[in-house]
Every structure is written in structure tokens, then in C-alpha cells.
C-alpha atoms as a PDB file:
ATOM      1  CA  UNK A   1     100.445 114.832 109.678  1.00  0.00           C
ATOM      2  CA  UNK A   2      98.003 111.397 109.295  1.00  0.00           C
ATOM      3  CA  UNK A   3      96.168 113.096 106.999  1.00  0.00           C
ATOM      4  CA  UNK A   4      98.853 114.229 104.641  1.00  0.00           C
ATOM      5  CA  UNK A   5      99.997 110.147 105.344  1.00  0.00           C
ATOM      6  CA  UNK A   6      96.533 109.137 104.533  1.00  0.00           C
ATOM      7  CA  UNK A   7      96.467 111.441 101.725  1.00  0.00           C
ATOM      8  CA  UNK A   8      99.580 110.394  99.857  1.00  0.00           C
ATOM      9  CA  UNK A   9      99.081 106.629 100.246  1.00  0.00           C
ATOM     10  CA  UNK A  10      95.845 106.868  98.693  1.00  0.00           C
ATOM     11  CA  UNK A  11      97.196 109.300  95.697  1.00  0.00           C
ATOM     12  CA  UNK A  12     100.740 106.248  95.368  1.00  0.00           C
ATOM     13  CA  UNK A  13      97.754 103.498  95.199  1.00  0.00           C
ATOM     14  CA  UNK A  14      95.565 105.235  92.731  1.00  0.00           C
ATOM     15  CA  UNK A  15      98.835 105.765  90.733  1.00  0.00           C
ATOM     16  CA  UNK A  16      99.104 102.888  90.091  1.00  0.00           C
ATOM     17  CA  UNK A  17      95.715 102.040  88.577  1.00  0.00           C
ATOM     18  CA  UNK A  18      95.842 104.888  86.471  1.00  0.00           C
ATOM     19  CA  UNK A  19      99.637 104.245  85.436  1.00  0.00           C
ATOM     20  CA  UNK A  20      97.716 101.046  84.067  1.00  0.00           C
ATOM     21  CA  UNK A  21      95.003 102.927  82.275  1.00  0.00           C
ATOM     22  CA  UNK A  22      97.957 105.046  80.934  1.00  0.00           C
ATOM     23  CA  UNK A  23      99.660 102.699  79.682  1.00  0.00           C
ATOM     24  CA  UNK A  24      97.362 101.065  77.667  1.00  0.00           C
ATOM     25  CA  UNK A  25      96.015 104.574  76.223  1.00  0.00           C
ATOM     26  CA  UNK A  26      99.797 105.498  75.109  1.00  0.00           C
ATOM     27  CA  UNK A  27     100.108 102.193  73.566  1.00  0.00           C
ATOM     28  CA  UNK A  28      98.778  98.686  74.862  1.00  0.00           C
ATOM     29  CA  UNK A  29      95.067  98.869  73.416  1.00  0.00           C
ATOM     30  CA  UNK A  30      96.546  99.590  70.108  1.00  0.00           C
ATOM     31  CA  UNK A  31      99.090  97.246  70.419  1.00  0.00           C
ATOM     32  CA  UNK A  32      96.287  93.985  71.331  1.00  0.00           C
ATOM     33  CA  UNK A  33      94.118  95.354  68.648  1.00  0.00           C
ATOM     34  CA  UNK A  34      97.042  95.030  65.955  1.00  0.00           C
ATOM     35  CA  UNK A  35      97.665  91.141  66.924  1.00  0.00           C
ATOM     36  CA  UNK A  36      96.837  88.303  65.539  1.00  0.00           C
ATOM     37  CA  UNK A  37      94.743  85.861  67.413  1.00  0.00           C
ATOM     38  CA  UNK A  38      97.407  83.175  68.814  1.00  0.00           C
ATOM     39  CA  UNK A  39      99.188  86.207  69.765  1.00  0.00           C
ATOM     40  CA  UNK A  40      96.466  87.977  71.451  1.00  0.00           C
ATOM     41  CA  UNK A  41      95.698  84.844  73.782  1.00  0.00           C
ATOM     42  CA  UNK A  42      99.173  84.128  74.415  1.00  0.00           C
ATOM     43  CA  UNK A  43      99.736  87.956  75.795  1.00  0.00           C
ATOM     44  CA  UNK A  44      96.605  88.012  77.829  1.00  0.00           C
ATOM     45  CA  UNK A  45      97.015  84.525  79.375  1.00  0.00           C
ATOM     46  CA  UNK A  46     100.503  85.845  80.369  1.00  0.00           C
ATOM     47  CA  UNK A  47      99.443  89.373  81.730  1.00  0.00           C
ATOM     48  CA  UNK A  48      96.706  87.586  83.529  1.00  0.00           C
ATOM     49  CA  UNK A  49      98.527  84.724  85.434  1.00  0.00           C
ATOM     50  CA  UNK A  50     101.245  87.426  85.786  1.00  0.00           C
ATOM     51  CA  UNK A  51      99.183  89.944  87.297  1.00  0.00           C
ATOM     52  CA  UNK A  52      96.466  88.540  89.174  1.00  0.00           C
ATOM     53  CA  UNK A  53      98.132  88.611  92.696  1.00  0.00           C
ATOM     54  CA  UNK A  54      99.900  91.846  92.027  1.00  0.00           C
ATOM     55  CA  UNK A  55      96.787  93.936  91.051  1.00  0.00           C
ATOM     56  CA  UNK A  56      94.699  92.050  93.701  1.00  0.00           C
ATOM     57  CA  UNK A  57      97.028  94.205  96.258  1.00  0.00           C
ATOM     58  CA  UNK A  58      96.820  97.140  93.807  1.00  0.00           C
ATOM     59  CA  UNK A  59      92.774  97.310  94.104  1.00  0.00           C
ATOM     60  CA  UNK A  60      92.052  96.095  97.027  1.00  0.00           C
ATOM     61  CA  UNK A  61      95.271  98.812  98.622  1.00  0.00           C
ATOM     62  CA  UNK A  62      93.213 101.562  96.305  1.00  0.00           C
ATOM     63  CA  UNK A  63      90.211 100.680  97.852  1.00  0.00           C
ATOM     64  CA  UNK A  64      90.964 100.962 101.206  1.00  0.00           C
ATOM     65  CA  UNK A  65      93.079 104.185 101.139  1.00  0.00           C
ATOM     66  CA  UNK A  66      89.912 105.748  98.873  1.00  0.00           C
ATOM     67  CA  UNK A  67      87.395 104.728 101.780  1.00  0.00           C
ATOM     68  CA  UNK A  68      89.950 106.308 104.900  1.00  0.00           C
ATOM     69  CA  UNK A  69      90.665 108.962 102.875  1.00  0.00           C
ATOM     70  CA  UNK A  70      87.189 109.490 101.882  1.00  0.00           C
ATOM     71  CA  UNK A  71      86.177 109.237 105.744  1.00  0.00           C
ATOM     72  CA  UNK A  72      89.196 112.020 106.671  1.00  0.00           C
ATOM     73  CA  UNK A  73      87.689 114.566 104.052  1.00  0.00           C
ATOM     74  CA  UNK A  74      84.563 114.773 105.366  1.00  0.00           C
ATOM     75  CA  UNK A  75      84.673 117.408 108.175  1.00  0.00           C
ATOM     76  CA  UNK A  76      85.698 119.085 105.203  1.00  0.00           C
ATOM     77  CA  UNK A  77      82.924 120.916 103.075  1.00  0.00           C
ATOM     78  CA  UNK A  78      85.233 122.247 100.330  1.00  0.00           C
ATOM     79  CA  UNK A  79      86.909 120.821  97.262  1.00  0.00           C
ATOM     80  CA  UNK A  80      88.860 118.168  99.570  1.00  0.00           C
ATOM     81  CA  UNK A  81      85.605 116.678 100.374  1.00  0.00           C
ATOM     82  CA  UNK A  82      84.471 117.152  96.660  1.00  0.00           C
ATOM     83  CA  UNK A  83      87.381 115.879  94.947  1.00  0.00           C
ATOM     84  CA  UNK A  84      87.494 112.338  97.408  1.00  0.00           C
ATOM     85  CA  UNK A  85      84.197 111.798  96.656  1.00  0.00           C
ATOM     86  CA  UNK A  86      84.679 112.033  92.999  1.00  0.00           C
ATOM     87  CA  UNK A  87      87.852 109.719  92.698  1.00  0.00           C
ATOM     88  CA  UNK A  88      85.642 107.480  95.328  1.00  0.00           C
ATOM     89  CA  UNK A  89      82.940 106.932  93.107  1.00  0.00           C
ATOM     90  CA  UNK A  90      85.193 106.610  89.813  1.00  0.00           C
ATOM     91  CA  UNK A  91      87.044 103.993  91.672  1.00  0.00           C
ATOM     92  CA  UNK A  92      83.784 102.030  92.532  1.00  0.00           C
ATOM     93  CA  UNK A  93      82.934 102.407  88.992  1.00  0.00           C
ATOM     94  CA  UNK A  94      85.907 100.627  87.811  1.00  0.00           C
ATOM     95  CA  UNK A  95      85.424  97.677  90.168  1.00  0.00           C
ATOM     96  CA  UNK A  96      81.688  97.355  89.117  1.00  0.00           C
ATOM     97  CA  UNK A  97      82.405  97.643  85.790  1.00  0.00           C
ATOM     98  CA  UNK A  98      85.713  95.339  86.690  1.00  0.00           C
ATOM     99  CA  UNK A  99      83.817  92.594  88.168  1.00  0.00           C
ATOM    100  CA  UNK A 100      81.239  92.175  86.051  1.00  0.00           C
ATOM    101  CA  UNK A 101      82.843  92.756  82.466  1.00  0.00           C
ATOM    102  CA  UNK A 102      86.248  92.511  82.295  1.00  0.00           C
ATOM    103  CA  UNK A 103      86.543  89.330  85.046  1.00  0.00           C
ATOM    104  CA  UNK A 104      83.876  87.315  83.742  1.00  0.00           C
ATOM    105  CA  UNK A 105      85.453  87.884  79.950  1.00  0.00           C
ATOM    106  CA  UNK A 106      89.179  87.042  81.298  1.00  0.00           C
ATOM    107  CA  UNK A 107      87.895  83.853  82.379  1.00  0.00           C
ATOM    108  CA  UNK A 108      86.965  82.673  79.084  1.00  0.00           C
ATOM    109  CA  UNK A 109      90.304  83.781  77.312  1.00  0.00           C
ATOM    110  CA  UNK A 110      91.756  82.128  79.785  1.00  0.00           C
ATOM    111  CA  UNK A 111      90.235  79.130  78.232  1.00  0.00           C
ATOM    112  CA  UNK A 112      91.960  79.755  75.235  1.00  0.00           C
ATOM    113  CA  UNK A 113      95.833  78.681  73.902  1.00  0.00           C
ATOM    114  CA  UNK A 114      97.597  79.825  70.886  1.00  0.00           C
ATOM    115  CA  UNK A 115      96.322  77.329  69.390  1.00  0.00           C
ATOM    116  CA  UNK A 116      92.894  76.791  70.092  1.00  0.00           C
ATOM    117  CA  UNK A 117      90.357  80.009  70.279  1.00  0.00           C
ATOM    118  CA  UNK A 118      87.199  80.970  69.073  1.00  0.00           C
ATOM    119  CA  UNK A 119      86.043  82.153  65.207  1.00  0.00           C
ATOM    120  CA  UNK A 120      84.812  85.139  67.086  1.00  0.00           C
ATOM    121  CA  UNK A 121      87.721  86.124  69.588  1.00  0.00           C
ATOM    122  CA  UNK A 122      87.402  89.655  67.876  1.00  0.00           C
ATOM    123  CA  UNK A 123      84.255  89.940  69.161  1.00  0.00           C
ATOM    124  CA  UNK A 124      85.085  88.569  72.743  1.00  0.00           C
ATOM    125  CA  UNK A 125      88.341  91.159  72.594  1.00  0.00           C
ATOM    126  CA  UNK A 126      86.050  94.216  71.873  1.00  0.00           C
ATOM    127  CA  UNK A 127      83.985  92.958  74.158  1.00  0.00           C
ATOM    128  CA  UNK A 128      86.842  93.457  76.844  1.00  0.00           C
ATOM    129  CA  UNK A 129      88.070  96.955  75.332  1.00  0.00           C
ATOM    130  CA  UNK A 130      84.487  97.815  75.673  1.00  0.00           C
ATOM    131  CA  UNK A 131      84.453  97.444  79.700  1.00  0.00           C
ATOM    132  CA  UNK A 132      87.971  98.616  79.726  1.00  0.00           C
ATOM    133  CA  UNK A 133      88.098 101.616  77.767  1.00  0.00           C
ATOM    134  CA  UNK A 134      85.199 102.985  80.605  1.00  0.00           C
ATOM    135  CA  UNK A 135      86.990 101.766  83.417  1.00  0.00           C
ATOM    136  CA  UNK A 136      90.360 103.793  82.008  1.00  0.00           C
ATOM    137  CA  UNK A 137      88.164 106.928  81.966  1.00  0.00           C
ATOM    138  CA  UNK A 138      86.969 106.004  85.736  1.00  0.00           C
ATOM    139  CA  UNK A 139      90.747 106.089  86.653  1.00  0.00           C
ATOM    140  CA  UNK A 140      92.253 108.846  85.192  1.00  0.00           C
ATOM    141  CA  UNK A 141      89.107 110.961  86.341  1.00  0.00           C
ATOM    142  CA  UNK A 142      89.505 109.938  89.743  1.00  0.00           C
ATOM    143  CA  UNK A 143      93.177 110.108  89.654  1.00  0.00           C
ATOM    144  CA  UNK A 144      92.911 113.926  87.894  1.00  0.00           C
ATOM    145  CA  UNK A 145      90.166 114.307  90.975  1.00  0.00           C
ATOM    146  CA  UNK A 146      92.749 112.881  93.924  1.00  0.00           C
ATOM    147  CA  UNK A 147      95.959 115.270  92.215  1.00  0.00           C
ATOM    148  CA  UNK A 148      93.627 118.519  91.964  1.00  0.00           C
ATOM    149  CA  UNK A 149      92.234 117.778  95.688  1.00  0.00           C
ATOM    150  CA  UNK A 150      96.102 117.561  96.643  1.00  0.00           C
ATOM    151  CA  UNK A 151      96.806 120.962  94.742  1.00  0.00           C
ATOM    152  CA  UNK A 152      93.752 123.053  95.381  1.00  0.00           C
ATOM    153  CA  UNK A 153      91.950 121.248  98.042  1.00  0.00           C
END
């Protein structure tokens, strides 16, 4: 019975990082790429303030229930153990790829107002989508990983 605990806190926390990578492939990347530029850095200052204790407790929940869970499949030589290791790694791939892309570039739009931002915010913006757009495929292969190991597994 802790394992099937274990099992389905770690598949509610990755839900929600991939509900994020969802949502911005249905419509949110599209969406920021559409804006103007005093838009664009009024929305992401927002999200960012807005989110930065709430996702803290996303990641850091995701983490820890990947690690246990991780730990619990590996008596197991099967798929179980296969498909934790996968959504593991993807996981750790999004915080790498987190921490040193998408952080570092959220500090300098933070920088920004509506009214002052750089000639080249485009460039800082693609810049962002570039780390992000990897980090979305991390997710939802990890997440596709965790809800095939809870099927088949």
C-alpha cells in the first residue's frame, strides 16, 4: 500500500509540471510569441512574481517523490524500474536545463517594465522558448514514462 502512496504522489506532482508544459503547447508559447513587447514583459514579470513560490513547491515536491519513487522501483527489474528511471532522468533534465537557461534569462526580464526593454527582447524571448521548448519535451516524456509504468509496469 506505500508503494501505490509513493507511486501516486509522485504521478499528482509530475502532473503538475507537465500540466505546465501542456499548457503552453495548447496555447501559451503561441500566445507570448504573438505579443508585443510591453506586453510580453508585463505577462512574464506577472507569471514570475506570481509563480515563483508556488512552482518552488511544485519542483522541489516532483523531485523528491521522483527520487523515493525511483528508490522503491528498484528491487524491481521490469518496466517499473525502467519507466522511473526514465521520468527520473527527464525530470533532472528539466532542472539542468531549468537552472541554467530559463532562471538565469528570467532574471534579466525581470529587469524589464512595459516601458523600458531591450531592442533585442525577441532575441532574449527565443532565447527562453529555446530552453523551454526542451524542458516541455523532458516533462511530458517523463510524465508519458510515470503513466505507462502505472499501466503496464
Amino acid at each position: 500500500m506505500a508503494l501505490k502512496i509513493i507511486q501516486f504522489l509522485n504521478l499528482l506532482a509530475y502532473g503538475f509540471v507537465a500540466s505546465q508544459a501542456m499548457f503552453y503547447l495548447l496555447a501559451m508559447s503561441k500566445t507570448q510569441k504573438s505579443m508585443r513587447p510591453a506586453s510580453y514583459t508585463e505577462l512574464r514579470n506577472l507569471l514570475d512574481n506570481n509563480l515563483q513560490v508556488t512552482l518552488r513547491i511544485v519542483y522541489y515536491s516532483t523531485l523528491l517523490t521522483s527520487l523515493v519513487w525511483f528508490i522503491c522501483t528498484l528491487p524491481y527489474s521490469g518496466f517499473l524500474l525502467v519507466s522511473s528511471s526514465i521520468a527520473l532522468g527527464s525530470f533532472l533534465i528539466d532542472m539542468v536545463l531549468l537552472l541554467t537557461g530559463d532562471m538565469p534569462i528570467n532574471k534579466i526580464i525581470q529587469t524589464w517594465s512595459p516601458e523600458t526593454y531591450p531592442a533585442d527582447w525577441e532575441a532574449y524571448r527565443n532565447r527562453w522558448f529555446f530552453y523551454y521548448h526542451r524542458r516541455q519535451l523532458a516533462d511530458l516524456l517523463g510524465f508519458a514514462s510515470l503513466l505507462a509504468g502505472a499501466c503496464f509496469g
